[in-house]
Protein backbone atom coordinates (compact mmCIF):
# COMPACT_ATOMS: atom_id res chain seq x y z
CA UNK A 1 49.26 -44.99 4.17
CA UNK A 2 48.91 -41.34 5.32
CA UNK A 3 49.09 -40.65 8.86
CA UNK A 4 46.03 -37.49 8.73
CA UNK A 5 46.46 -35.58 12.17
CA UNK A 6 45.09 -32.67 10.66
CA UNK A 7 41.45 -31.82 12.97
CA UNK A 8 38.72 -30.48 10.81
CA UNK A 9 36.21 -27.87 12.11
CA UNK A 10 33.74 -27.48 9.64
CA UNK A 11 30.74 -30.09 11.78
CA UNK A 12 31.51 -28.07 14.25
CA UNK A 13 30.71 -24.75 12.58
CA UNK A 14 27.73 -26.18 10.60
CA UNK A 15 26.69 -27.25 14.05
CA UNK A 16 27.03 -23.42 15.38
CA UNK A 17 25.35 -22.03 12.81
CA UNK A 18 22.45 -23.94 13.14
CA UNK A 19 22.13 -23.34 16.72
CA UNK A 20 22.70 -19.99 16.12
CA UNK A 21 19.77 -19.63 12.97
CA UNK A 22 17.57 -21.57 15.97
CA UNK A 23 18.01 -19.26 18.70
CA UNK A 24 17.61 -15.97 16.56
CA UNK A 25 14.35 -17.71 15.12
CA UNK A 26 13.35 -18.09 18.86
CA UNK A 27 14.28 -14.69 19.57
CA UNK A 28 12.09 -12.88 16.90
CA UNK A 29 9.12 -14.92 17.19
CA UNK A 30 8.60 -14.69 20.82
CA UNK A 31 9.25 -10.63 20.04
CA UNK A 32 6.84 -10.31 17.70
CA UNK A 33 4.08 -12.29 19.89
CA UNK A 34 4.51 -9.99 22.75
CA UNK A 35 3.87 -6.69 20.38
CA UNK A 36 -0.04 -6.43 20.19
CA UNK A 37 -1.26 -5.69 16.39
CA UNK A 38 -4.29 -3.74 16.38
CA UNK A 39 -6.91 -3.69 13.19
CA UNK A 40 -7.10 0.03 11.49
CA UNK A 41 -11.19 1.05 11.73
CA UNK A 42 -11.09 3.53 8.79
CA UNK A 43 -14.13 3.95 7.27
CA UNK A 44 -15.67 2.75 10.60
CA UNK A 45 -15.09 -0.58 9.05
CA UNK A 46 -12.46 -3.59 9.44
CA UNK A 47 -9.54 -3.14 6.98
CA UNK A 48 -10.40 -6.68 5.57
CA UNK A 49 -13.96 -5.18 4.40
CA UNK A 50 -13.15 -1.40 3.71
CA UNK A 51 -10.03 -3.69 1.26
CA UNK A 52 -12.56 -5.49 -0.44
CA UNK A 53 -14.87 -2.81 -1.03
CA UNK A 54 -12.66 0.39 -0.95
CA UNK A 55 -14.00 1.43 -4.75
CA UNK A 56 -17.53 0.90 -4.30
CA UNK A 57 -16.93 3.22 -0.38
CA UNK A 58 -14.76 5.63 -2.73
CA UNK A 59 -18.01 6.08 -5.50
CA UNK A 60 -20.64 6.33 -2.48
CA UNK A 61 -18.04 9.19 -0.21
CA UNK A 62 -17.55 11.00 -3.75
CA UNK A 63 -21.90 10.66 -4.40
CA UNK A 64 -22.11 11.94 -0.89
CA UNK A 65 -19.42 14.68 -1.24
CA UNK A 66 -21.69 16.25 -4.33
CA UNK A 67 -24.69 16.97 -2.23
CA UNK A 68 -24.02 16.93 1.85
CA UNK A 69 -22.12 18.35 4.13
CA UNK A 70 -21.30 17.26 7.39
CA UNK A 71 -20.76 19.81 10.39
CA UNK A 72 -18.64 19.26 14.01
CA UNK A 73 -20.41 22.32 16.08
CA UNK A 74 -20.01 23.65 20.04
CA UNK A 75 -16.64 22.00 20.65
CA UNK A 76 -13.26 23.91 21.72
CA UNK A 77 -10.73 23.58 18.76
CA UNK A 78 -7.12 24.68 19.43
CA UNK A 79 -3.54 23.71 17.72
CA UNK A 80 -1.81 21.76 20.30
CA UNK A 81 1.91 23.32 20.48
CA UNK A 82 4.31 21.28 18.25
CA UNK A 83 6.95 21.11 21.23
CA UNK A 84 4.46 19.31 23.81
CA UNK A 85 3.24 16.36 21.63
CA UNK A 86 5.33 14.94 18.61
CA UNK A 87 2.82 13.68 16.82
CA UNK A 88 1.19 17.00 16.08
CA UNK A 89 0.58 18.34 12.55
CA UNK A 90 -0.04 21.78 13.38
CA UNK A 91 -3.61 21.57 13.19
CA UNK A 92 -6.79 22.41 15.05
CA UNK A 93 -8.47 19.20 17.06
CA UNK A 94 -11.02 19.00 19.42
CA UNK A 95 -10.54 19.52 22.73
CA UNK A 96 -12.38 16.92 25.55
CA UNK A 97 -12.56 17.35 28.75
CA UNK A 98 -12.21 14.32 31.35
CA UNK A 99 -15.71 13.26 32.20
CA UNK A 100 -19.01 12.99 30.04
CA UNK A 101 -18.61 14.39 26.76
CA UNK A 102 -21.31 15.35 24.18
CA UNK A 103 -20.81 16.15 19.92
CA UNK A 104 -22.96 17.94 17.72
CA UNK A 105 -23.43 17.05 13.99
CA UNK A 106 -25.04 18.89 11.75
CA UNK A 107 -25.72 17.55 8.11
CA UNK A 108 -26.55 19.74 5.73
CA UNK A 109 -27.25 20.31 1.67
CA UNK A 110 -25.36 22.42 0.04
CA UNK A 111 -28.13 24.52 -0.08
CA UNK A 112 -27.59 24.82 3.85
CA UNK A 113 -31.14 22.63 4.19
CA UNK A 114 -30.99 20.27 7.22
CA UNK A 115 -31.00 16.40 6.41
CA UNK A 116 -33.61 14.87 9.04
CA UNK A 117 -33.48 11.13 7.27
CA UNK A 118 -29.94 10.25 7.48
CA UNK A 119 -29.24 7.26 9.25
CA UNK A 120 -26.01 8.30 11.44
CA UNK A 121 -23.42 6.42 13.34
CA UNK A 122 -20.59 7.38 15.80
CA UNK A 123 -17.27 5.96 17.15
CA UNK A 124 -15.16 7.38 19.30
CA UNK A 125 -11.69 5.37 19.17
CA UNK A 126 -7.67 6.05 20.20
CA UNK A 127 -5.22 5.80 17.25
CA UNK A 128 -3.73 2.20 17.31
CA UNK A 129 -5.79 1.01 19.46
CA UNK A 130 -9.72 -0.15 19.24
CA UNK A 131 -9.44 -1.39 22.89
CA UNK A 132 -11.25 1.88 24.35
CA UNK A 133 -13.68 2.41 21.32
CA UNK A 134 -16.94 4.05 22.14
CA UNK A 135 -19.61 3.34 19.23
CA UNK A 136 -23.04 4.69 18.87
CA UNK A 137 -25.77 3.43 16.64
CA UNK A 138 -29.02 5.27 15.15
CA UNK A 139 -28.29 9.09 16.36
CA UNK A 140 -31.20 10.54 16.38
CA UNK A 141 -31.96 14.18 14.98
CA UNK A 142 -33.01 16.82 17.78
CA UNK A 143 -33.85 20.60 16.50
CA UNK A 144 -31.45 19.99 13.37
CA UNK A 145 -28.49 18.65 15.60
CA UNK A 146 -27.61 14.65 15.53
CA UNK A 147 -26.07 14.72 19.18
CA UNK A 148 -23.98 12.13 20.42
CA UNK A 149 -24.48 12.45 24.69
CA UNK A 150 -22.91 10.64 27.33
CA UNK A 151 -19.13 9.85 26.16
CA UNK A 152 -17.65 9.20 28.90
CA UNK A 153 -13.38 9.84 28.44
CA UNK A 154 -11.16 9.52 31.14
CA UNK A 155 -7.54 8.06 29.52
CA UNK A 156 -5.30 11.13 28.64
CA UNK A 157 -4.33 11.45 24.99
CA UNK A 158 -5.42 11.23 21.83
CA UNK A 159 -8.42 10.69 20.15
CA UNK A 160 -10.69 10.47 16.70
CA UNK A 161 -14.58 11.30 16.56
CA UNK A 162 -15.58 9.74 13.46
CA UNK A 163 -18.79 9.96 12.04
CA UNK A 164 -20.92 8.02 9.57
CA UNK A 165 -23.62 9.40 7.38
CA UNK A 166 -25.69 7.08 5.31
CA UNK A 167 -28.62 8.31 2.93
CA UNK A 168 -29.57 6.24 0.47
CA UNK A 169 -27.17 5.29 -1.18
CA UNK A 170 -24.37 7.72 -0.81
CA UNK A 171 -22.37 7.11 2.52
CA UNK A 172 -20.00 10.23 3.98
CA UNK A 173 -17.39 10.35 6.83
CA UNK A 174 -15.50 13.07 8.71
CA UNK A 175 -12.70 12.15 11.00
CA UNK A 176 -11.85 14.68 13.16
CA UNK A 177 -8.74 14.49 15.49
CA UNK A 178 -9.60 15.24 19.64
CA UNK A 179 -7.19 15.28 22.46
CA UNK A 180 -7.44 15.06 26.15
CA UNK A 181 -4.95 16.94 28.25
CA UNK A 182 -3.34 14.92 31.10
């Protein structure tokens, strides 16, 4: 009979693996707990339901698109200088001021006729974020203007005002970006 000194390794190696394939699972899951996820509001809707019903929000924009307008008017646009924000596209947004805010929609015909029987809604909401979301129901129409009052913003940064216009059954949206200086 064969005397076999030789040790093996290989239990302990399948034994280090393992605890090593345990501890990276560990790692990554208790990562990816402690980075918050935070639902897109396009559309002014969930992403689940604008998803589901992205064609039939598509047809009504496009219905909408044919015979209204919709108008952001007595707010400060500027381009905000590439070298002071990164995430700046080299376009115009609208600049707020810390304190109570106030917007002024206009919708219009393309004839330039104002719309007084539009049913129109507001949010005001930080990119990737809906924690500090402002949302206003049922603006009603003053002298032509649908003015959203009282928006209170006091967090640096940016912002969207987003707007939607329902009449019948054609639906529009404008986004437009906003920024608040520090």
């Amino acid at each position: 009979m064969a005397n076999n000194k030789e040790k093996t390794y290989w239990p302990h190696m399948i034994l280090g693996f393992l605890l090593i394939g345990i501890t990276l699972g560990y790692w990554t899951v208790k990562h990816s707990v402690s980075m918050p996820v935070q639902e897109v509001n396009d559309y002014m809707l969930k992403y689940q339901q604008a998803d589901m019903n992205i064609n039939n929000i598509i047809e009504k924009k496009a219905k909408f698109d044919v015979a209204y307008k919709i108008e952001l008017s007595g707010v400060k646009k500027e381009k905000i200088p590439l070298d002071h924000v990164k995430w700046a596209k080299n376009e115009r947004v609208v600049v707020l001021h810390s304190g109570k805010n106030s917007f002024d929609y206009r919708v219009l015909t393309k004839s330039n006729q104002c719309v007084d029987d539009a049913n129109v809604t507001f949010l005001l909401t930080r990119p990737h974020t809906t924690k500090d979301d402002i949302f206003k129901k049922d603006i009603k129409l003053i002298d032509g203007i649908y003015r959203v009052d009282d928006i209170d913003i006091e967090k640096a940064g940016r912002y969207t005002l987003q707007l939607k216009v329902v009449i019948g059954n054609k639906i529009g949206y404008i986004q437009t970006p906003a920024y608040l200086k520090p």
